[in-house]
C-alpha atoms as a PDB file:
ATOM      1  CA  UNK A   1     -17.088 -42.001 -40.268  1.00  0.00           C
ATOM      2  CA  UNK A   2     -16.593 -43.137 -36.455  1.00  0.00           C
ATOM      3  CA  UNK A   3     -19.580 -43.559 -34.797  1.00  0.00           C
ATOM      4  CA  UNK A   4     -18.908 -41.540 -31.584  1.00  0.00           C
ATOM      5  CA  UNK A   5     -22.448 -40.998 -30.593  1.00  0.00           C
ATOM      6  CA  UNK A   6     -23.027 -44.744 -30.563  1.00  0.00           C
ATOM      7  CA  UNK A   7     -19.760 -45.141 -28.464  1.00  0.00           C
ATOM      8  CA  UNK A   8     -20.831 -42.310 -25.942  1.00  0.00           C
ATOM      9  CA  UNK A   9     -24.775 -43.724 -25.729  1.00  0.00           C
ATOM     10  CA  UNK A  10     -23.258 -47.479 -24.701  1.00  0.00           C
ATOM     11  CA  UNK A  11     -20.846 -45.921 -22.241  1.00  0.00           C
ATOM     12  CA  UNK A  12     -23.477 -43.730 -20.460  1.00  0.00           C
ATOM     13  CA  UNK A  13     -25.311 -46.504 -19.840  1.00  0.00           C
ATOM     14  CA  UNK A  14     -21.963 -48.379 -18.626  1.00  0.00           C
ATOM     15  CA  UNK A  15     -21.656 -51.047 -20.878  1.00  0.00           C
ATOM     16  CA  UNK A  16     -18.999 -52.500 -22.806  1.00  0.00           C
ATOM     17  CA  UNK A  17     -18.234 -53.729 -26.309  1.00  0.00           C
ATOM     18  CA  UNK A  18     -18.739 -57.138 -25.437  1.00  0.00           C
ATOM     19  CA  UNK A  19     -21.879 -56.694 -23.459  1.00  0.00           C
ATOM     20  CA  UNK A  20     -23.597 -54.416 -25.687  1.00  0.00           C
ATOM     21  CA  UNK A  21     -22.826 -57.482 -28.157  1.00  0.00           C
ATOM     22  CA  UNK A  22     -23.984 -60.030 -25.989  1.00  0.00           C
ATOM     23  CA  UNK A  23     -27.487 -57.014 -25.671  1.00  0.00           C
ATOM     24  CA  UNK A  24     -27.614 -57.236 -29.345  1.00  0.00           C
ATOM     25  CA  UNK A  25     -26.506 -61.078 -30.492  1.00  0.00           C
ATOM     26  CA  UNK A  26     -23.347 -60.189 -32.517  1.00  0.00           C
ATOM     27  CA  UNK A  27     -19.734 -60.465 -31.621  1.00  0.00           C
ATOM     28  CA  UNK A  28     -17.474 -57.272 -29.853  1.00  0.00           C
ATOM     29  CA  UNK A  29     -16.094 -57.041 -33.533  1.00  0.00           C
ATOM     30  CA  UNK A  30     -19.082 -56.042 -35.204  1.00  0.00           C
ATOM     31  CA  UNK A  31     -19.615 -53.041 -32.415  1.00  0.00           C
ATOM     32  CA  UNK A  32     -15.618 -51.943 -32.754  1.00  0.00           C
ATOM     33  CA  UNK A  33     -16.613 -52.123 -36.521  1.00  0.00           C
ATOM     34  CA  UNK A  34     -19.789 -50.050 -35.942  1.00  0.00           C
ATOM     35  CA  UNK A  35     -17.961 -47.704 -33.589  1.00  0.00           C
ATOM     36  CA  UNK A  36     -14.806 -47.034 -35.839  1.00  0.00           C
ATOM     37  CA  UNK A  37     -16.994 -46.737 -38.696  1.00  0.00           C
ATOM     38  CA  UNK A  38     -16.063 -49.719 -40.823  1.00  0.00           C
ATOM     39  CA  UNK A  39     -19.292 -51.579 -40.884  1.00  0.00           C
ATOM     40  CA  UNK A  40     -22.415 -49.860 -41.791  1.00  0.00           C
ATOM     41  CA  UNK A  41     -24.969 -52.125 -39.786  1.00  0.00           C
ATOM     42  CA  UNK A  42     -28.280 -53.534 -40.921  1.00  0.00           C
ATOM     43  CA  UNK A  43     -31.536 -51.790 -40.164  1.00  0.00           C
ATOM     44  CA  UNK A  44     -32.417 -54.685 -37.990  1.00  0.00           C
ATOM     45  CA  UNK A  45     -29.370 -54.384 -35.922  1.00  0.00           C
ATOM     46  CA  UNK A  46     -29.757 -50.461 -35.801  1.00  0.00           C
ATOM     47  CA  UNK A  47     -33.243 -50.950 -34.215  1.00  0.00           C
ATOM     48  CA  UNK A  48     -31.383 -53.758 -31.495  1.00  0.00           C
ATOM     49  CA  UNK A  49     -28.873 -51.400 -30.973  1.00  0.00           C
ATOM     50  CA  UNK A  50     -31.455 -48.475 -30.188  1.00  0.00           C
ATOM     51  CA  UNK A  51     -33.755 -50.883 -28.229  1.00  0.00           C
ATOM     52  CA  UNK A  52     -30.844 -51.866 -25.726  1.00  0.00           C
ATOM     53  CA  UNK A  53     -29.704 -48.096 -25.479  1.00  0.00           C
ATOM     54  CA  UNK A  54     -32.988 -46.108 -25.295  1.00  0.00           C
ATOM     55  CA  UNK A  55     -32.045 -44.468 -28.185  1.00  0.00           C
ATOM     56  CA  UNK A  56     -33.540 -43.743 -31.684  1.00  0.00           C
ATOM     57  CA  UNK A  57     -32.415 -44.520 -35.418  1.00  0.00           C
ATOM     58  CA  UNK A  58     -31.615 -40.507 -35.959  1.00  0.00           C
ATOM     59  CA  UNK A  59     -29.812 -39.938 -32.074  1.00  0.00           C
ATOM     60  CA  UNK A  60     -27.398 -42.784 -32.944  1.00  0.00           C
ATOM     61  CA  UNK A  61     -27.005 -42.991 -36.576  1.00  0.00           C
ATOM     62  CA  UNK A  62     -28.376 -40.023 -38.308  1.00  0.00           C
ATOM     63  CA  UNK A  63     -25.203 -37.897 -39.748  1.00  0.00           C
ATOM     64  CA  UNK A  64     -25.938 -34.202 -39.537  1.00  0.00           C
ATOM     65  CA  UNK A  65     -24.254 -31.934 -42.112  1.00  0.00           C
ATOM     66  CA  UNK A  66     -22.200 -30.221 -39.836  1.00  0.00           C
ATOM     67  CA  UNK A  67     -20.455 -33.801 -39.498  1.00  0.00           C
ATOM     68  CA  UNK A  68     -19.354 -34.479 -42.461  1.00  0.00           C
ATOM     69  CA  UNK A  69     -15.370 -34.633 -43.584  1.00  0.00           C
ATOM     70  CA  UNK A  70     -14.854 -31.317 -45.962  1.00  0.00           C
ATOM     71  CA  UNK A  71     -13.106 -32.582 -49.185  1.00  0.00           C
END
């Protein structure tokens, strides 16, 4: 599942791919990957993630329900 609120927290706070990589100390491919939902990330990336954006674990990667793809 895309991560859209990831996508939407990093471009609030006007950043890029790349420099929310550069943030973090992983390449632009492993935030596309986070973003598009083809790389679940480590806790301990998570947690850089949230530091750079202000965030917490559950605003940026907590799924509610009401998310979820209907089979």
């Amino acid at each position: 599942m895309k991560n859209l609120k990831l996508k939407a927290a990093r471009a609030a706070m006007g950043l890029s791919q790349q420099g929310l990589a550069e943030l973090c100390g992983v390449s632009r491919q492993t935030i596309v990957a986070i973003e598009k939902g083809d790389y679940n990330p480590t806790i301990n990336l998570c947690r850089q993630i949230c530091r750079v954006l202000g965030k917490t674990l559950d605003e940026l990667f907590w799924e509610d329900e009401q998310e979820e793809p209907e089979d």
